[in-house]
PDB file of N, CA and C in Angstrom:
ATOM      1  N   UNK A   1      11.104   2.807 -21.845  1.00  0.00           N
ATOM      2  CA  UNK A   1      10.066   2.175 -21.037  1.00  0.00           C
ATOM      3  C   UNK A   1      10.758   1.223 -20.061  1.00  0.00           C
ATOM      4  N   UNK A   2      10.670   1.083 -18.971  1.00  0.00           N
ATOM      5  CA  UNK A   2      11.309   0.392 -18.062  1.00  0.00           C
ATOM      6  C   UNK A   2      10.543  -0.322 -17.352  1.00  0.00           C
ATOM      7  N   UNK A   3      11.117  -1.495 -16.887  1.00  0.00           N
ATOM      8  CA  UNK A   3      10.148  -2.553 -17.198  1.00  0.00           C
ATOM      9  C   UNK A   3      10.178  -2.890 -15.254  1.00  0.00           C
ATOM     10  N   UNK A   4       9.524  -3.503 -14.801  1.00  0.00           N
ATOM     11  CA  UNK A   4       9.417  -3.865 -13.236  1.00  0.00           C
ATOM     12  C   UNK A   4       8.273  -5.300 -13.401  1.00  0.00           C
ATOM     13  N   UNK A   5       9.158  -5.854 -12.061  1.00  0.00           N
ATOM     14  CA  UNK A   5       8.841  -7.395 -11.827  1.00  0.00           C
ATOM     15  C   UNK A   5       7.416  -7.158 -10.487  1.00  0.00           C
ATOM     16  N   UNK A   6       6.092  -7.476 -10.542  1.00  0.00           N
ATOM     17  CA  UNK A   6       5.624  -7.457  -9.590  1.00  0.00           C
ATOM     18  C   UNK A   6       5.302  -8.827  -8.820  1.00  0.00           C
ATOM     19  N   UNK A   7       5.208  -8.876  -7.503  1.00  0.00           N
ATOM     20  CA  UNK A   7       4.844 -10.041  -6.966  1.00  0.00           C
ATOM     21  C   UNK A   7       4.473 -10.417  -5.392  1.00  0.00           C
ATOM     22  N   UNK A   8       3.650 -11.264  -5.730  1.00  0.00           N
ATOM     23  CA  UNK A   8       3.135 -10.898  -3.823  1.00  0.00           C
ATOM     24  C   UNK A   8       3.576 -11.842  -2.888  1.00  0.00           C
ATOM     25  N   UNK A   9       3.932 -11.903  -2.166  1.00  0.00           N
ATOM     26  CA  UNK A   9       4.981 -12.675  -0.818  1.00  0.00           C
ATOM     27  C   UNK A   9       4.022 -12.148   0.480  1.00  0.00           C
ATOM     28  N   UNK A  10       3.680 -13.244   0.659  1.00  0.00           N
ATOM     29  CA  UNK A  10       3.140 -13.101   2.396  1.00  0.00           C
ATOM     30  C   UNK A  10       1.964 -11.970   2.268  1.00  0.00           C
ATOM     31  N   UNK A  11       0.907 -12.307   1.206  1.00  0.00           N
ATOM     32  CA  UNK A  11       0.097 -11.091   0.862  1.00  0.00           C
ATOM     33  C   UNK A  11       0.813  -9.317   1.025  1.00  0.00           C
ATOM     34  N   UNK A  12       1.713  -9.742   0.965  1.00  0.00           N
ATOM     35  CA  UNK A  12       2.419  -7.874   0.962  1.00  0.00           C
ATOM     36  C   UNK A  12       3.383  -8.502  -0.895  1.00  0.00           C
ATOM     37  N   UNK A  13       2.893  -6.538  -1.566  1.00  0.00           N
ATOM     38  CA  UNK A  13       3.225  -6.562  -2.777  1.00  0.00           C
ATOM     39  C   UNK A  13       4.626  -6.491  -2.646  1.00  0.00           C
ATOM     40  N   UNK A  14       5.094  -6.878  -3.337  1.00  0.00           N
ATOM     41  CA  UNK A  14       6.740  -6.958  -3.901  1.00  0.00           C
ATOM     42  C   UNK A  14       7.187  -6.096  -5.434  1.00  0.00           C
ATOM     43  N   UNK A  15       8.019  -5.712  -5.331  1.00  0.00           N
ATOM     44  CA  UNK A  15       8.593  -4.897  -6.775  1.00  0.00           C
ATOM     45  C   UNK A  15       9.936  -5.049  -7.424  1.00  0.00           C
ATOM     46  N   UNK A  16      10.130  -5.568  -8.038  1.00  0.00           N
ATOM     47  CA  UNK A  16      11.645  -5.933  -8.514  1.00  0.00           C
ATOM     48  C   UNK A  16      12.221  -5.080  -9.772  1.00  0.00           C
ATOM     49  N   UNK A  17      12.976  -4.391  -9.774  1.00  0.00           N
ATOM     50  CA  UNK A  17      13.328  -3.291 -11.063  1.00  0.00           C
ATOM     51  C   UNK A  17      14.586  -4.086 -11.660  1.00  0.00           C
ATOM     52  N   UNK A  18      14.738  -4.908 -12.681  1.00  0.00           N
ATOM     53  CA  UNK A  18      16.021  -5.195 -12.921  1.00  0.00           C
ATOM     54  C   UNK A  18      16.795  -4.189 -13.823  1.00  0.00           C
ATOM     55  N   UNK A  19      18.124  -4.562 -13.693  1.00  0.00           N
ATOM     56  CA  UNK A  19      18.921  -3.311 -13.678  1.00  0.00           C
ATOM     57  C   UNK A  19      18.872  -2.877 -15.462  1.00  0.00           C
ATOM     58  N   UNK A  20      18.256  -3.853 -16.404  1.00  0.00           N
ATOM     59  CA  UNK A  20      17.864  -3.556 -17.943  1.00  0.00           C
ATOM     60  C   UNK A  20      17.199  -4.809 -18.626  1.00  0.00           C
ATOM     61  N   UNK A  21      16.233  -4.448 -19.330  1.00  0.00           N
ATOM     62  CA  UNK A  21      15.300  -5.097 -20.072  1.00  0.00           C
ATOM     63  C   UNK A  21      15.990  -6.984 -20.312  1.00  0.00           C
ATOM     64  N   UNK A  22      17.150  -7.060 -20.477  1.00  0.00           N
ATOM     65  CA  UNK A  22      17.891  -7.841 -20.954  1.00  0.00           C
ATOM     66  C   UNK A  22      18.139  -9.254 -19.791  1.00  0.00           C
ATOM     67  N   UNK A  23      17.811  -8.816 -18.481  1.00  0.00           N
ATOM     68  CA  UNK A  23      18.177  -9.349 -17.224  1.00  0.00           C
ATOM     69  C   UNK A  23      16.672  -9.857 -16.549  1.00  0.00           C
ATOM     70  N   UNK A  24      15.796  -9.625 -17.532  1.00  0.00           N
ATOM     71  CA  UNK A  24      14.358  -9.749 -16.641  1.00  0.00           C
ATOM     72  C   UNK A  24      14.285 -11.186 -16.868  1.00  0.00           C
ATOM     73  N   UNK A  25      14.138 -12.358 -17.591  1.00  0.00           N
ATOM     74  CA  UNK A  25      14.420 -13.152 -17.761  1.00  0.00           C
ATOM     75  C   UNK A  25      14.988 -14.468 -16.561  1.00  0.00           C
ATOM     76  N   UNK A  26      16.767 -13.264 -16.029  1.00  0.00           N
ATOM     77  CA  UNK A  26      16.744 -13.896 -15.601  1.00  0.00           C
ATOM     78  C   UNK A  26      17.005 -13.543 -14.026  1.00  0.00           C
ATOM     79  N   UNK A  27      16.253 -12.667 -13.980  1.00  0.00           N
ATOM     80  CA  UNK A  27      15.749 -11.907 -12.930  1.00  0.00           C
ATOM     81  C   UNK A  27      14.513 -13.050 -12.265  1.00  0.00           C
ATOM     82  N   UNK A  28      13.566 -13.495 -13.374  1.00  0.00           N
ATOM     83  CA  UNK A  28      12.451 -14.123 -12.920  1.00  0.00           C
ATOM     84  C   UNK A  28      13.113 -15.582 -12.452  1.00  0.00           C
ATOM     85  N   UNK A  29      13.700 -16.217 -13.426  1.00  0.00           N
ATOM     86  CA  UNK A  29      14.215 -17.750 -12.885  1.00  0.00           C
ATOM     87  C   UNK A  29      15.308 -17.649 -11.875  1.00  0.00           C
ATOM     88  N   UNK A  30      16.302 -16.358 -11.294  1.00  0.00           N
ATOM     89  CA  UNK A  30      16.975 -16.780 -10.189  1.00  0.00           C
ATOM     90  C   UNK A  30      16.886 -15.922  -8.964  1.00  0.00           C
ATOM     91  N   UNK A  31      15.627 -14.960  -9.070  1.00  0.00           N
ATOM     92  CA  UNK A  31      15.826 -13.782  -7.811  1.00  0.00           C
ATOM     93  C   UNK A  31      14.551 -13.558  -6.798  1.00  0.00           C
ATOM     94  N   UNK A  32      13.533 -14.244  -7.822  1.00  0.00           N
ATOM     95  CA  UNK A  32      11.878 -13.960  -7.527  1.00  0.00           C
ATOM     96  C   UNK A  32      11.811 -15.296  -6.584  1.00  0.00           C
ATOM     97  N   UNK A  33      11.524 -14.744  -5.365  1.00  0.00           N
ATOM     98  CA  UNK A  33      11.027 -16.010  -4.464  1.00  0.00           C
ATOM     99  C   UNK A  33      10.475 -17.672  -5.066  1.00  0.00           C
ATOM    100  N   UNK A  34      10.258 -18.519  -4.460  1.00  0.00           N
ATOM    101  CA  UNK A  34       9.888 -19.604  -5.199  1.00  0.00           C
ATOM    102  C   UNK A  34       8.275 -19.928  -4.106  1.00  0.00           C
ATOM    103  N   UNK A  35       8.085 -18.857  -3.294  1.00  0.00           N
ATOM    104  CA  UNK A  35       7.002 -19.075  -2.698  1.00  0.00           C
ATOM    105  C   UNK A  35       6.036 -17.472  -3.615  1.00  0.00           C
ATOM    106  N   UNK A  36       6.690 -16.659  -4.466  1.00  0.00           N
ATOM    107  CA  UNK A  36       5.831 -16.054  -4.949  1.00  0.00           C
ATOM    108  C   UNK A  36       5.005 -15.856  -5.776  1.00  0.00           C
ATOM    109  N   UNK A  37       3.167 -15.236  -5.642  1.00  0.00           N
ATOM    110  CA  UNK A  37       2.565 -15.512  -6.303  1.00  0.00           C
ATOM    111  C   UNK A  37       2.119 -14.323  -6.754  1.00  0.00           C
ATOM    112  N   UNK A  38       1.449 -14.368  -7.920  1.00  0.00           N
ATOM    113  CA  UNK A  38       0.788 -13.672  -8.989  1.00  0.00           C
ATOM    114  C   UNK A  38       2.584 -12.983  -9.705  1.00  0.00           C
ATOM    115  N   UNK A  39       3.109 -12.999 -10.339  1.00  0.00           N
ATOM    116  CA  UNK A  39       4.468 -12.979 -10.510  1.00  0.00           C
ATOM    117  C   UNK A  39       4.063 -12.123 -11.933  1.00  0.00           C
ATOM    118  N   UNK A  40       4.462 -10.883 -12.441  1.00  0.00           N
ATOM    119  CA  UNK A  40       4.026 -10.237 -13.495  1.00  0.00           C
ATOM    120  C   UNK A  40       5.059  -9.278 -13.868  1.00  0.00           C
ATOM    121  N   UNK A  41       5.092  -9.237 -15.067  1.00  0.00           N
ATOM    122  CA  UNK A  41       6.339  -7.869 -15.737  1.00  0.00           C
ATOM    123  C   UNK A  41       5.650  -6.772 -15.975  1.00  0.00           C
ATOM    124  N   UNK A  42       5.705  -5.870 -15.869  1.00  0.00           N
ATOM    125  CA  UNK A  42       4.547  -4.413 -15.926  1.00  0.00           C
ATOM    126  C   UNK A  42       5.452  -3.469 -16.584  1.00  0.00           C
ATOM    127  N   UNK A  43       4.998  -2.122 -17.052  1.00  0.00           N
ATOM    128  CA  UNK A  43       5.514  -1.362 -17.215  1.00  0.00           C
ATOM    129  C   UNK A  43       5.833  -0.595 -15.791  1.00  0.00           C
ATOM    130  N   UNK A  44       6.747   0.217 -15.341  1.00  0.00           N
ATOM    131  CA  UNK A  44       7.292   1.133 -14.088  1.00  0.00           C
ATOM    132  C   UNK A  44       5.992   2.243 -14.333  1.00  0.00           C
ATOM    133  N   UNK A  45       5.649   2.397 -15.270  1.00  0.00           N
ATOM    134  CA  UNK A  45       4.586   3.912 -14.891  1.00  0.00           C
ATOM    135  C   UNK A  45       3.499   3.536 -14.760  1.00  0.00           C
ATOM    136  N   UNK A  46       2.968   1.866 -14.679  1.00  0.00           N
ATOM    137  CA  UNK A  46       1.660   1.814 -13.969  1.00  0.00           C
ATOM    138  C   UNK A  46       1.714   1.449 -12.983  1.00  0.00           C
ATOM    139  N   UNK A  47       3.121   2.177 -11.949  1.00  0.00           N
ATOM    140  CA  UNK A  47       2.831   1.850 -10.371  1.00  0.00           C
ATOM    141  C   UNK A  47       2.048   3.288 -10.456  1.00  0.00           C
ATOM    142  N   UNK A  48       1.741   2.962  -8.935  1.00  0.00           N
ATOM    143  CA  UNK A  48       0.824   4.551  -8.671  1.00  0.00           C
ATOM    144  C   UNK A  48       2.102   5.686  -8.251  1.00  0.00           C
ATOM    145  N   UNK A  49       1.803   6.764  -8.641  1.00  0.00           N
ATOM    146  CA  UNK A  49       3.287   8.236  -8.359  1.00  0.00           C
ATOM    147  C   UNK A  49       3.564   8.320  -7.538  1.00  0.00           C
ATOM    148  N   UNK A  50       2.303   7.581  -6.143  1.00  0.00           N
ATOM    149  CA  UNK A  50       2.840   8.284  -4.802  1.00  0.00           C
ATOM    150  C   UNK A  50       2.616   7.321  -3.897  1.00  0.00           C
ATOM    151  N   UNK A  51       3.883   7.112  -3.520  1.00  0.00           N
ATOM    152  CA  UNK A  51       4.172   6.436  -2.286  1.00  0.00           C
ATOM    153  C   UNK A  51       3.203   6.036  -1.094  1.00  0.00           C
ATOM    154  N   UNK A  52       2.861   7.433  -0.613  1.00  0.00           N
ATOM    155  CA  UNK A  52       2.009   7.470   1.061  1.00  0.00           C
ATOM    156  C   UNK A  52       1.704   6.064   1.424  1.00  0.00           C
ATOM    157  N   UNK A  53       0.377   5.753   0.526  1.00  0.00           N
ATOM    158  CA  UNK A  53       0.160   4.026   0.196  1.00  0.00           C
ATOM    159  C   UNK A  53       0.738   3.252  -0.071  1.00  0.00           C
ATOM    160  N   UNK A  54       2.033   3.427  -0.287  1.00  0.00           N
ATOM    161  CA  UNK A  54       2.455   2.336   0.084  1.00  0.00           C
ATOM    162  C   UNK A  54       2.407   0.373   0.049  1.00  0.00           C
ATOM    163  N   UNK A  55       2.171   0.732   1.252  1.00  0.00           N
ATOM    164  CA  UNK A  55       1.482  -0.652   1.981  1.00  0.00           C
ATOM    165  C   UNK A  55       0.250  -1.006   1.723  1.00  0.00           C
ATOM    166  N   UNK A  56      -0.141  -0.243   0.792  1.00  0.00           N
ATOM    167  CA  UNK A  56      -1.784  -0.906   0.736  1.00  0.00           C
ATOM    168  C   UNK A  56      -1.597  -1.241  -1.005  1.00  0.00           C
ATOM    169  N   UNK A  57      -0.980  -0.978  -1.743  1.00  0.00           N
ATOM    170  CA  UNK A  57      -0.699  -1.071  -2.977  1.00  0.00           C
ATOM    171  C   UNK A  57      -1.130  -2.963  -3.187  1.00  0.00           C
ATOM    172  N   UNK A  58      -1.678  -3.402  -3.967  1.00  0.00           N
ATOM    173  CA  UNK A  58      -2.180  -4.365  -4.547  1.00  0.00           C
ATOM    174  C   UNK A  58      -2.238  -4.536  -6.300  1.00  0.00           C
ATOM    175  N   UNK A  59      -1.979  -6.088  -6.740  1.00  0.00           N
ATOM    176  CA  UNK A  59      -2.031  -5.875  -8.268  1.00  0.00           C
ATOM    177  C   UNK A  59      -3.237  -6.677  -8.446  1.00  0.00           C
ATOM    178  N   UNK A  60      -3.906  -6.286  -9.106  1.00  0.00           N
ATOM    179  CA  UNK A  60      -4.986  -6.995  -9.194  1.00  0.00           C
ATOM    180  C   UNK A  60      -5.772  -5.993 -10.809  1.00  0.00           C
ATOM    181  N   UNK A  61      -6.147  -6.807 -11.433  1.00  0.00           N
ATOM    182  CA  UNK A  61      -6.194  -6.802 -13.143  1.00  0.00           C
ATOM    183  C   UNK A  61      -5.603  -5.782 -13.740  1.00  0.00           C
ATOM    184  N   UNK A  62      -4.045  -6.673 -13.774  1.00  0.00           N
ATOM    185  CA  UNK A  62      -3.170  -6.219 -14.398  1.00  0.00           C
ATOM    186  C   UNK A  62      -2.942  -4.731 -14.338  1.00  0.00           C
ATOM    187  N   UNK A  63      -3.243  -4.264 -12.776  1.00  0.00           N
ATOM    188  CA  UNK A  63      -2.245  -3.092 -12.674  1.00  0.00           C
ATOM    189  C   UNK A  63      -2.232  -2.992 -11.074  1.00  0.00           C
ATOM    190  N   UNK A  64      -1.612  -2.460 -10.668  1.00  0.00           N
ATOM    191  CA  UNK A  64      -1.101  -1.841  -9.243  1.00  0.00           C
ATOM    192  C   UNK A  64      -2.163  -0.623  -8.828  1.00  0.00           C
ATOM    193  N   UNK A  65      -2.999  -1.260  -7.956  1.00  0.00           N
ATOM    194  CA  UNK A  65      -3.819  -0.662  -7.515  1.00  0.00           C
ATOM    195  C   UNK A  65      -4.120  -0.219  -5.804  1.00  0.00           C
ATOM    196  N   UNK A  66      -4.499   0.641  -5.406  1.00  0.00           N
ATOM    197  CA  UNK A  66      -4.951   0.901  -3.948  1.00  0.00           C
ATOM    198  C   UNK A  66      -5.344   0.568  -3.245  1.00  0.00           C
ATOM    199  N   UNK A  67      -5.469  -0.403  -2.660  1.00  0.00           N
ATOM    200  CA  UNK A  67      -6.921  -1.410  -1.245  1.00  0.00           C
ATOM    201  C   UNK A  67      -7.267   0.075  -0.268  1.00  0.00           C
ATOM    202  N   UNK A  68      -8.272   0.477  -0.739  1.00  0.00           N
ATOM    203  CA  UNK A  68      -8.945   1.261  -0.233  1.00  0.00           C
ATOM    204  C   UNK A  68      -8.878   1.113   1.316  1.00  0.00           C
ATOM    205  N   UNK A  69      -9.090  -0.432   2.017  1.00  0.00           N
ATOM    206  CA  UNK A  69      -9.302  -1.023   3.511  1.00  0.00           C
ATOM    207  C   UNK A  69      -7.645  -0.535   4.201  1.00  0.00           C
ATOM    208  N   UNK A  70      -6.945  -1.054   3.236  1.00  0.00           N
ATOM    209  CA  UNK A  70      -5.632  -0.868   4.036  1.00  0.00           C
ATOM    210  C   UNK A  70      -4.975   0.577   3.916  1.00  0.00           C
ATOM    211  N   UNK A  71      -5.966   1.331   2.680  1.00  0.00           N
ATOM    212  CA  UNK A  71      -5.401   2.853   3.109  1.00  0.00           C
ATOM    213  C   UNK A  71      -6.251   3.640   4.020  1.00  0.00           C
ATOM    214  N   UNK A  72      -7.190   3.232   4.524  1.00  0.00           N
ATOM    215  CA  UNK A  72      -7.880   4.012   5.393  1.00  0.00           C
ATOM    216  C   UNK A  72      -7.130   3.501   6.559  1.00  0.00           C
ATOM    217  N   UNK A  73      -6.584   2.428   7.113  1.00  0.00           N
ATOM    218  CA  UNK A  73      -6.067   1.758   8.030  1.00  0.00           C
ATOM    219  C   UNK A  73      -4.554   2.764   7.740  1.00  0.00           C
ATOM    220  N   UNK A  74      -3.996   2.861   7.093  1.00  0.00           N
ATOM    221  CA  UNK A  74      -2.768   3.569   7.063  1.00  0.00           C
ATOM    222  C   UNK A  74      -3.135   5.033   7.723  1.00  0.00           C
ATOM    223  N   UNK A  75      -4.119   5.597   7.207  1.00  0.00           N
ATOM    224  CA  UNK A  75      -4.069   7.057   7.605  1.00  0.00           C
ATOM    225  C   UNK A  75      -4.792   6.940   9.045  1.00  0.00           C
ATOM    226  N   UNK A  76      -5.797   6.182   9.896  1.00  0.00           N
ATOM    227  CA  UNK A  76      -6.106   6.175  10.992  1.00  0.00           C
ATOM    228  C   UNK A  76      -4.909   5.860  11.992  1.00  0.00           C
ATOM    229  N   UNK A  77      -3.359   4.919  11.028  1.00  0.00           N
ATOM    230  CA  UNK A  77      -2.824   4.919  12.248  1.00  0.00           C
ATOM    231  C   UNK A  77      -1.975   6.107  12.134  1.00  0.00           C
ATOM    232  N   UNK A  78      -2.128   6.660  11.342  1.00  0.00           N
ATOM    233  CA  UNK A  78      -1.191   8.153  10.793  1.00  0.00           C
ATOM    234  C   UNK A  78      -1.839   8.815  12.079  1.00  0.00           C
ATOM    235  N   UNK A  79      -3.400   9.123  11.733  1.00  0.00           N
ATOM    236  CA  UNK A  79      -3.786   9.558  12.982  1.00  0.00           C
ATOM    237  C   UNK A  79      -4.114   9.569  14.432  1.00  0.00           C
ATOM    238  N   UNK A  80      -3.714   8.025  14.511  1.00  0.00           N
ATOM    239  CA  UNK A  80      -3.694   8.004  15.805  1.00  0.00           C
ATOM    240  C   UNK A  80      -2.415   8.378  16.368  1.00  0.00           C
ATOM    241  N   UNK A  81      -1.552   8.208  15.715  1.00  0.00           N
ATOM    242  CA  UNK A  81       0.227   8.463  16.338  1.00  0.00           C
ATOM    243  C   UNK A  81      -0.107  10.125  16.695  1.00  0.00           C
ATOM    244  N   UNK A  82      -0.383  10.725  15.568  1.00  0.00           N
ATOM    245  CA  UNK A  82      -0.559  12.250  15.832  1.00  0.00           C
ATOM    246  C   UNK A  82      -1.080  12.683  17.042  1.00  0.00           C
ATOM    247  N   UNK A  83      -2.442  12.262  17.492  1.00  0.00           N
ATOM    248  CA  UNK A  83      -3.348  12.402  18.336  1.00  0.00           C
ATOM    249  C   UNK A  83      -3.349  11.505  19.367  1.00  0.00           C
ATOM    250  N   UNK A  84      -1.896  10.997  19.840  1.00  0.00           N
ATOM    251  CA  UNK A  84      -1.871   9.921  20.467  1.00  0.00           C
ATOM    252  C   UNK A  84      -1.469  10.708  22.251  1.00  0.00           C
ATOM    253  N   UNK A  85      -1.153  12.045  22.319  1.00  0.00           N
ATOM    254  CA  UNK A  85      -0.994  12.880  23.478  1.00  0.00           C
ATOM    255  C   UNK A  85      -2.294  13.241  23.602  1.00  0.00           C
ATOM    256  N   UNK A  86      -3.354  13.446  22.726  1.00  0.00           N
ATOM    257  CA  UNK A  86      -4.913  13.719  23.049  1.00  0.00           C
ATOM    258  C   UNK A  86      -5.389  12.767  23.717  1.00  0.00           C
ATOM    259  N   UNK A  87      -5.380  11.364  23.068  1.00  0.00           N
ATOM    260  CA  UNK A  87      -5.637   9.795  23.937  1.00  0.00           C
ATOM    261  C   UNK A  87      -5.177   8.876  24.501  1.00  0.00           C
ATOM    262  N   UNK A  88      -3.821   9.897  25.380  1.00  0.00           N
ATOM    263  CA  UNK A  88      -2.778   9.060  26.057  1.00  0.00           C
ATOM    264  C   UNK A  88      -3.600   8.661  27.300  1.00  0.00           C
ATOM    265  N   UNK A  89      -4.427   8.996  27.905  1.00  0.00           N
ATOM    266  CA  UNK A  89      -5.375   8.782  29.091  1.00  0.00           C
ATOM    267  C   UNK A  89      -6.106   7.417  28.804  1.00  0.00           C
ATOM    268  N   UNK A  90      -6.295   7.215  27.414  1.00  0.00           N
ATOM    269  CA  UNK A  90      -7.033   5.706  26.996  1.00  0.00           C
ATOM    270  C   UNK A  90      -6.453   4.523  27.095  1.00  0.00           C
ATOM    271  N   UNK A  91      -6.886   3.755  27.389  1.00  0.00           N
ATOM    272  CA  UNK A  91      -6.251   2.544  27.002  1.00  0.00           C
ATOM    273  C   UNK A  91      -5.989   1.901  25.718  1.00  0.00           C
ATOM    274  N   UNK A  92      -4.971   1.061  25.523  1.00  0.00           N
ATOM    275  CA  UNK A  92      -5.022   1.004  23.733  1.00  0.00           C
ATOM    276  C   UNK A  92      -6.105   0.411  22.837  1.00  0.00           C
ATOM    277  N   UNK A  93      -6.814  -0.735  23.488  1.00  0.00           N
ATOM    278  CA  UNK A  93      -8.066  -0.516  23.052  1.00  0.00           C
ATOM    279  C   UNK A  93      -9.468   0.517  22.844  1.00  0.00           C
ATOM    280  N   UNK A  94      -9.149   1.520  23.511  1.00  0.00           N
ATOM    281  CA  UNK A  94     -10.312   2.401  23.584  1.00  0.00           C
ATOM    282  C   UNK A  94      -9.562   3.724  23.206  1.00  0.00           C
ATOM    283  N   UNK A  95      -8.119   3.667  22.820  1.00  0.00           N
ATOM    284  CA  UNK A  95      -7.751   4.239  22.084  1.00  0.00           C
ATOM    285  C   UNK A  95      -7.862   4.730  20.280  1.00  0.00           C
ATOM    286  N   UNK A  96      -7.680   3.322  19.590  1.00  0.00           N
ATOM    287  CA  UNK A  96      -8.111   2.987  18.408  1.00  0.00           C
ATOM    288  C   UNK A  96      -9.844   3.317  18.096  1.00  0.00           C
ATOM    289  N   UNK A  97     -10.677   2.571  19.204  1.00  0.00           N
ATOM    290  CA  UNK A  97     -11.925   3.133  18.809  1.00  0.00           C
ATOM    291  C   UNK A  97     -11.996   4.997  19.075  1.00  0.00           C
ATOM    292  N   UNK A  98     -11.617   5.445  19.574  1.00  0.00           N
ATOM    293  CA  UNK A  98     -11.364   6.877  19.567  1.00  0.00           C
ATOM    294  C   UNK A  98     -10.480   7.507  18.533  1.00  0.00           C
ATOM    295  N   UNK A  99      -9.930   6.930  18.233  1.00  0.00           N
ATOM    296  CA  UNK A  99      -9.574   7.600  16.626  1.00  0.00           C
ATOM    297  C   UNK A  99     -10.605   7.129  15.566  1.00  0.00           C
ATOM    298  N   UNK A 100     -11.028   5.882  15.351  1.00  0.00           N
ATOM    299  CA  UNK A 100     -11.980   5.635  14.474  1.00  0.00           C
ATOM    300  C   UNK A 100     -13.013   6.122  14.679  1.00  0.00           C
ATOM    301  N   UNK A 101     -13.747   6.557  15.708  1.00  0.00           N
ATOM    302  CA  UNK A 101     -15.015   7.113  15.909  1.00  0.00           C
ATOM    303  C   UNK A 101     -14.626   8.778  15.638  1.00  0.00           C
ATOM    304  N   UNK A 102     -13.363   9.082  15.986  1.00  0.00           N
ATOM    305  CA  UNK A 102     -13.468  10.641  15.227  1.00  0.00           C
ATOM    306  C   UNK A 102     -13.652  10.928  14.064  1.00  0.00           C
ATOM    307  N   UNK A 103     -12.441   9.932  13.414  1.00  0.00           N
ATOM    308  CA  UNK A 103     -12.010   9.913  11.737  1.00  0.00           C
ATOM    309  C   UNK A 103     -13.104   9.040  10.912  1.00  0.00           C
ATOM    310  N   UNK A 104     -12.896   8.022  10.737  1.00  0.00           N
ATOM    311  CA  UNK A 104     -13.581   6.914  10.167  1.00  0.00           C
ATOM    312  C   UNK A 104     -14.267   7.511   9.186  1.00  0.00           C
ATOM    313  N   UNK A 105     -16.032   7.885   9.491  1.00  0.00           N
ATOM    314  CA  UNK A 105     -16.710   8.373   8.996  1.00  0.00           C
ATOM    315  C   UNK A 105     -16.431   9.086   7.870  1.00  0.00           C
ATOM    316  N   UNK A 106     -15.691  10.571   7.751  1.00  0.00           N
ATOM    317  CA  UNK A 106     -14.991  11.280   7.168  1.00  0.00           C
ATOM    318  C   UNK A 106     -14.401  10.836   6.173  1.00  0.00           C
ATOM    319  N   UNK A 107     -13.585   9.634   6.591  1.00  0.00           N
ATOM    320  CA  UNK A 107     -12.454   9.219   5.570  1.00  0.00           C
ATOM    321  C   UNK A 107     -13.248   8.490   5.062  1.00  0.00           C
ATOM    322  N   UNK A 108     -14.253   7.634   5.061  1.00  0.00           N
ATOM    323  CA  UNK A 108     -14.413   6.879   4.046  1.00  0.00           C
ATOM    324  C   UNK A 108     -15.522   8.003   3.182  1.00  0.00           C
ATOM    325  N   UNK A 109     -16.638   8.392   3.362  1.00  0.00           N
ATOM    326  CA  UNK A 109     -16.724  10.095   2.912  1.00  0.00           C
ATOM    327  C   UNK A 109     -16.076  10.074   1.766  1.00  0.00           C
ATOM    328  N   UNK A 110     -14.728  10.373   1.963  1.00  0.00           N
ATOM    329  CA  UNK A 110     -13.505  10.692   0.541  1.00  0.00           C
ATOM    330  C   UNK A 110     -13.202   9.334  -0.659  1.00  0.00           C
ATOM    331  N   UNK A 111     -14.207   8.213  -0.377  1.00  0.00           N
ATOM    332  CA  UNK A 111     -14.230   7.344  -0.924  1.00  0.00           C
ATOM    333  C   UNK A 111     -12.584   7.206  -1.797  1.00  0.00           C
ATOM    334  N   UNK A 112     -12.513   6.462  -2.911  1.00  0.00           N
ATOM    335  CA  UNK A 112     -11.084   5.943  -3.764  1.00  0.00           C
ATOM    336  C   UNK A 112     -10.417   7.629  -4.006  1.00  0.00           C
ATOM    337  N   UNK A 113     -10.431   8.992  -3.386  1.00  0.00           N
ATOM    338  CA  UNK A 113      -9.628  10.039  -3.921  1.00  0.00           C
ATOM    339  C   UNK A 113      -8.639  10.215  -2.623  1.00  0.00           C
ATOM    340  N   UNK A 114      -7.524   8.999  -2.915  1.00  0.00           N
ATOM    341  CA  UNK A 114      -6.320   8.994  -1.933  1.00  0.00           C
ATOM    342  C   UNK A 114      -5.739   9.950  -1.936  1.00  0.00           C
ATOM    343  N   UNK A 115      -5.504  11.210  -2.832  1.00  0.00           N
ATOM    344  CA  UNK A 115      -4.988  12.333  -2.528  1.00  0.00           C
ATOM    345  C   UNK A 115      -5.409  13.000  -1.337  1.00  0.00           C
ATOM    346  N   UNK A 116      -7.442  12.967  -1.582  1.00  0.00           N
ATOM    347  CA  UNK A 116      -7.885  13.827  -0.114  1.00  0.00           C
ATOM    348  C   UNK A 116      -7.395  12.984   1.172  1.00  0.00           C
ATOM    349  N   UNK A 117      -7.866  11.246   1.186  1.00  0.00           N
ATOM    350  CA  UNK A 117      -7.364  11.037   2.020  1.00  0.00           C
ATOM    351  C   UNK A 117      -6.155  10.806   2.785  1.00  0.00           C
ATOM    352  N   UNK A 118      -5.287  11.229   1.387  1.00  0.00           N
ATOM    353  CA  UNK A 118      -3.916  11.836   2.818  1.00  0.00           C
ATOM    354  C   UNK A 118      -4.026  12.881   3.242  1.00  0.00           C
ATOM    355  N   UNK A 119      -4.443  14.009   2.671  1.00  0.00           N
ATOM    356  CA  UNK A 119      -4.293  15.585   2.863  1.00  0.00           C
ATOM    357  C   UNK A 119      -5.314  15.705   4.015  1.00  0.00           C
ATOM    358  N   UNK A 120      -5.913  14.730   4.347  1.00  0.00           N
ATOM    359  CA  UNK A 120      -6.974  14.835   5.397  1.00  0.00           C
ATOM    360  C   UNK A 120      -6.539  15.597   6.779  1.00  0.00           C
TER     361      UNK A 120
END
């Protein structure tokens, strides 16, 4: 079972793997920021398997969970980069609402099943 340090810095999650059970200790008193908060030892297999999200990953009761807000925000800008030769004529403000007024709807539709909404 391998053990991981979680912790949040500048509201973005943090992950610390020390290199064996034996070092977490002092992993926490000399490596973990002194501005970081919610500071927790977890097991490694209740991060989530897949990456994509990333950036939207949050811990919140006691496990590593998805912010739904910031993964729909991940895949709209997924899709706007894609579709960004379709709305190169826009301006960047009326760009973004043109991807959200295509997508949006849809994706939230797929409510918490982040698989569909990557495969989208």
């Amino acid at each position: 079972m391998k053990k991981c340090i979680v912790y949040t810095v500048d509201n973005e999650l943090q992950i610390c793997y020390p290199l064996n059970v034996d070092d977490i200790e002092h992993v926490l008193a000399n490596d973990i920021p002194k501005t970081a908060k919610n500071v927790n030892v977890i097991d490694s297999k209740e991060l989530p398997n897949d990456r994509y999200f990333r950036d939207a990953w949050e811990y919140k009761g006691k496990k590593v969970q998805i912010n739904k807000e910031k993964a729909l925000k991940i895949k709209l800008d997924k899709l706007a980069y894609s579709e960004e030769k379709k709305a190169n004529e826009l301006d960047k403000v009326n760009k973004m609402d043109y991807i959200k007024n295509k997508h949006q709807n849809e994706l939230e539709l797929l409510n918490d099943d982040f698989d569909a909404i990557k495969n989208y």
